[in-house]
N, C-alpha and C. Protein backbone atom coordinates (compact mmCIF):
# COMPACT_ATOMS: atom_id res chain seq x y z
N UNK A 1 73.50 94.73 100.09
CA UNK A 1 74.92 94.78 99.74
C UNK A 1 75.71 93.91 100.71
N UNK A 2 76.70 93.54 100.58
CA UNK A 2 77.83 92.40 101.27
C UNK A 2 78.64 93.38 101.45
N UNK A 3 78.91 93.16 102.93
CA UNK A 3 80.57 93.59 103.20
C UNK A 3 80.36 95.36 102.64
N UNK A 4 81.63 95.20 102.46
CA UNK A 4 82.04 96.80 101.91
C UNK A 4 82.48 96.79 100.34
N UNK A 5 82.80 97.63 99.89
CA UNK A 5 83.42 98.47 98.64
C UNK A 5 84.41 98.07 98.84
N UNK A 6 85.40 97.32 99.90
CA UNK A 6 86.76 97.54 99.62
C UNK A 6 87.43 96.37 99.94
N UNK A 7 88.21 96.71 98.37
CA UNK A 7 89.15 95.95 97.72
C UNK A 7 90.70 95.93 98.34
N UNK A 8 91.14 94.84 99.19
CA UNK A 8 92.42 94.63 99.98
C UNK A 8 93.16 93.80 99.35
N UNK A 9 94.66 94.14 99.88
CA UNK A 9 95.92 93.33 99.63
C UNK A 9 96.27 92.90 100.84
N UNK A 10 96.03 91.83 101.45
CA UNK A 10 96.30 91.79 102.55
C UNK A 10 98.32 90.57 102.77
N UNK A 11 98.82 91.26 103.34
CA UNK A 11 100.26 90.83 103.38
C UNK A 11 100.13 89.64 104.99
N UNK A 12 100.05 88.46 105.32
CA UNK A 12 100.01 87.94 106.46
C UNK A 12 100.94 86.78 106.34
N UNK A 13 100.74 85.71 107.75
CA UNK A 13 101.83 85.03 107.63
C UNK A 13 100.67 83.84 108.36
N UNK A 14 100.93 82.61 107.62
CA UNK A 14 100.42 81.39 108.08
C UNK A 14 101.29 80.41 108.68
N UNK A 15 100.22 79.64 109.55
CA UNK A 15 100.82 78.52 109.82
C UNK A 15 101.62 77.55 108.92
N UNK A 16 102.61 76.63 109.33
CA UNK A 16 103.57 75.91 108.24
C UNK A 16 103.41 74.54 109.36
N UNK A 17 103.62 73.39 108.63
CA UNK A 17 103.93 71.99 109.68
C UNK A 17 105.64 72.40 109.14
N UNK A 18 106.62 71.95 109.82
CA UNK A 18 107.95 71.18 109.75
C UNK A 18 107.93 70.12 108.74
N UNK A 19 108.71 70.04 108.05
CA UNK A 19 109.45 68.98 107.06
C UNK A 19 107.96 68.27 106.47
N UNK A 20 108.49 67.09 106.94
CA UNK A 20 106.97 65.85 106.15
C UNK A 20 106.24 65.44 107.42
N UNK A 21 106.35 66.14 108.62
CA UNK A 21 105.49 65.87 109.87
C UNK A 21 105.95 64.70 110.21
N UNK A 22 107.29 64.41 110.24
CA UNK A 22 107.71 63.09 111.78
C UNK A 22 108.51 63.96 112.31
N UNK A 23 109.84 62.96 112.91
CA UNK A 23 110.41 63.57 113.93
C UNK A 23 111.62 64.61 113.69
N UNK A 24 112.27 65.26 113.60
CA UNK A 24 112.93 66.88 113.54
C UNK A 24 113.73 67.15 114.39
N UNK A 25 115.31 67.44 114.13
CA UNK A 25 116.17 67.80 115.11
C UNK A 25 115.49 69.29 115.32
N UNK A 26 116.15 69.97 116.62
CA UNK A 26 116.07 71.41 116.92
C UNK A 26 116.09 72.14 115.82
N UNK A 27 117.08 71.99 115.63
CA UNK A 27 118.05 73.27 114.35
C UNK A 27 116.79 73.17 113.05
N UNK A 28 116.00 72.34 112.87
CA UNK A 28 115.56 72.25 111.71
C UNK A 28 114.47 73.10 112.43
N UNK A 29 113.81 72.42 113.57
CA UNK A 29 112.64 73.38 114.01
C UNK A 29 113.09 74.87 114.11
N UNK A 30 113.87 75.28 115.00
CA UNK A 30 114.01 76.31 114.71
C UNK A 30 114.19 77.36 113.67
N UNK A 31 114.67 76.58 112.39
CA UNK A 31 114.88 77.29 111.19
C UNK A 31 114.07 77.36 110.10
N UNK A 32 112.76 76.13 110.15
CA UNK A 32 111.62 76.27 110.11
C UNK A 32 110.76 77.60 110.57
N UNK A 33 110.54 78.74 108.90
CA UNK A 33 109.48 79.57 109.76
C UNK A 33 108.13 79.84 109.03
N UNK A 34 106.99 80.96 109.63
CA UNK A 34 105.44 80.65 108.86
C UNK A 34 105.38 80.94 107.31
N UNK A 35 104.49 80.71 106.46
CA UNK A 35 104.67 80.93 105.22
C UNK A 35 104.24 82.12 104.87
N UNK A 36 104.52 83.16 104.60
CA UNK A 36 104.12 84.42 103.78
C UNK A 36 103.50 84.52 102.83
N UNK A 37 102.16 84.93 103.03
CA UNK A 37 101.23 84.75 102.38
C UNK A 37 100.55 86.00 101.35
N UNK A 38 100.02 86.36 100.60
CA UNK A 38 99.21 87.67 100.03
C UNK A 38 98.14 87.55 99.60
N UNK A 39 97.03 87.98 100.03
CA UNK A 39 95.73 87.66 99.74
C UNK A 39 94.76 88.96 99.15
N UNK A 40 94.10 88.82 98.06
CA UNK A 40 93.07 90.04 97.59
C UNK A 40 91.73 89.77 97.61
N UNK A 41 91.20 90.36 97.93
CA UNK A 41 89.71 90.30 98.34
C UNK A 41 88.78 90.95 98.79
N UNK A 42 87.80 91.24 98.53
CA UNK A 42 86.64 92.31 99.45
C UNK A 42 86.78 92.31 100.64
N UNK A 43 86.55 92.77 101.66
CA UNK A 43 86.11 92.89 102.56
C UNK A 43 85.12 92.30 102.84
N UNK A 44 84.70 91.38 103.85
CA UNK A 44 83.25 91.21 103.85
C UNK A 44 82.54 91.61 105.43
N UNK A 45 83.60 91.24 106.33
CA UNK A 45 83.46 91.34 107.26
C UNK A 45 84.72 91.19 108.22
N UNK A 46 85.05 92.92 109.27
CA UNK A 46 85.83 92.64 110.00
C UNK A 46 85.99 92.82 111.83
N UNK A 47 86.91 92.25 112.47
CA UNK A 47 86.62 92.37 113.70
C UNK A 47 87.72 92.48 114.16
N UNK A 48 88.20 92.74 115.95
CA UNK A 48 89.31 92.70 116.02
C UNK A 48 90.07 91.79 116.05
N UNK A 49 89.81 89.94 115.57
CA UNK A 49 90.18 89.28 116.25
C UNK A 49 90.14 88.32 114.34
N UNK A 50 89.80 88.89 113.40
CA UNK A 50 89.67 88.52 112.12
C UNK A 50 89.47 89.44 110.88
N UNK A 51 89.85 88.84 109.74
CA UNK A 51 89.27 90.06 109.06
C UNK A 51 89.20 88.82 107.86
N UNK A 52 87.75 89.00 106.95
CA UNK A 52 87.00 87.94 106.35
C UNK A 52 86.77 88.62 104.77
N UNK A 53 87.48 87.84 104.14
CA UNK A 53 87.85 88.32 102.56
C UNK A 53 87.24 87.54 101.47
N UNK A 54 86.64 87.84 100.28
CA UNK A 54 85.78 87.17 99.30
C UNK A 54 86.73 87.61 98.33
N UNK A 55 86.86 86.70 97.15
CA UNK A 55 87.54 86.69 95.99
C UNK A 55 86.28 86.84 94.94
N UNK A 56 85.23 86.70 95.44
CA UNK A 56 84.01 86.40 94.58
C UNK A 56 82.70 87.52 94.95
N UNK A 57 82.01 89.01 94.52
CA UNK A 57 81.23 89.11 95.50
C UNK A 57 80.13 89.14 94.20
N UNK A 58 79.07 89.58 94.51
CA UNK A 58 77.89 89.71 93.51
C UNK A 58 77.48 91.20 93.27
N UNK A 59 77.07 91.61 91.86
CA UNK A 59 77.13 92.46 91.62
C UNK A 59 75.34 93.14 91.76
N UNK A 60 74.49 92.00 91.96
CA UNK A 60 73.23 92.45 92.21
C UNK A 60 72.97 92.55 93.72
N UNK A 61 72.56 93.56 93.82
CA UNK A 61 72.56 94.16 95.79
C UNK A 61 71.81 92.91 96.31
N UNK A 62 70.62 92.09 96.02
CA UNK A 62 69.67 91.39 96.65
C UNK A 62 70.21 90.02 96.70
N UNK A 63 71.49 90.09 96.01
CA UNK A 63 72.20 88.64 96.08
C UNK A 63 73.28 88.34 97.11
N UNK A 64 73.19 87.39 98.41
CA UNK A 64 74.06 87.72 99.12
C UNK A 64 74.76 86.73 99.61
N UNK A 65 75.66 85.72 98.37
CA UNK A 65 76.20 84.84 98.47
C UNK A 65 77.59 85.25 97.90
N UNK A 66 78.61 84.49 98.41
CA UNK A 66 80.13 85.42 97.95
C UNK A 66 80.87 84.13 97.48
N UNK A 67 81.85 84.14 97.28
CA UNK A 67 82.98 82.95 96.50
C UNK A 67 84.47 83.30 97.33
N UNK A 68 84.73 82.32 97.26
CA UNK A 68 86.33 81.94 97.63
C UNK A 68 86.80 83.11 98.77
N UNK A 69 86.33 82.40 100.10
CA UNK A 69 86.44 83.38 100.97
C UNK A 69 87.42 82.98 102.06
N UNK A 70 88.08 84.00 102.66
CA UNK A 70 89.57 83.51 103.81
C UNK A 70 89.40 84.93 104.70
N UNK A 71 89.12 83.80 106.31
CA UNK A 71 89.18 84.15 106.84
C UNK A 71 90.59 84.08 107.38
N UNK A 72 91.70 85.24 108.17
CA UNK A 72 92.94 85.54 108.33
C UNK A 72 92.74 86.08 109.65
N UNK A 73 92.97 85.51 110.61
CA UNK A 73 93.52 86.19 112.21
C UNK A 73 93.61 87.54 112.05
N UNK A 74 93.86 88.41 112.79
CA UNK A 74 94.13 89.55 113.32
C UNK A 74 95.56 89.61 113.22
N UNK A 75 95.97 88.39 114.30
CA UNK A 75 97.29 88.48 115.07
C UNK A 75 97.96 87.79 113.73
N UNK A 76 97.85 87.60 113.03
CA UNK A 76 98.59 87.29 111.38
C UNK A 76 99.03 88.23 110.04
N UNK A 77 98.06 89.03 110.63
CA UNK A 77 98.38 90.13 109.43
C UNK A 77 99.84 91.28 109.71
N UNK A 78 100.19 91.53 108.67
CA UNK A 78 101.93 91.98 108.67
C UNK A 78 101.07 93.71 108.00
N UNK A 79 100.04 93.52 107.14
CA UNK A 79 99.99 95.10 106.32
C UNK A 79 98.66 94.43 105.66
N UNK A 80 97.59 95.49 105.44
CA UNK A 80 96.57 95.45 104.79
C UNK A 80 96.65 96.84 103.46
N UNK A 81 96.71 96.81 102.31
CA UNK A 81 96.54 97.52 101.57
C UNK A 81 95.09 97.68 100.91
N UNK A 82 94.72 99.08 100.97
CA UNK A 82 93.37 99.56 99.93
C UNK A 82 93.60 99.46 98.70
N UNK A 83 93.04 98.92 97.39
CA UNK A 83 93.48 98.71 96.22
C UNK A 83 92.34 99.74 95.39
């Protein structure tokens, strides 16, 4: 079996570049903020420093390849929901 049984909503916040990536008064940087993100996915594997999500898992136990997987920081996550 992969990972766990459980099915998350995970609420986090990603990195963003500024504008089109040249140069940027203050006010724009500063008002520039990360993108809010929502992600669903198994569980596959977690730690304190990550938590590793499959959109894809397999339904035969001896198969242990997964699909569309995101790994998300620790220090990023805002709320994890059980679905």
């Amino acid at each position: 079996m992969i990972g766990t049984d459980k099915l998350v909503l995970i609420h986090w916040i990603d990195a963003r570049d500024v504008g089109d990536s040249q140069w940027h008064s203050r006010t724009e940087v500063e008002e520039t903020n990360g993108a809010y993100m929502k992600s669903v996915g198994w569980v596959i594997h977690e730690t304190q420093n990550e938590i590793k999500i499959s959109a894809d898992i397999p339904t035969d136990p001896d198969d242990d390849e997964v699909g569309r997987t995101t790994v998300i920081p620790q220090g990023c996550v805002k709320e994890i929901k059980e679905l």
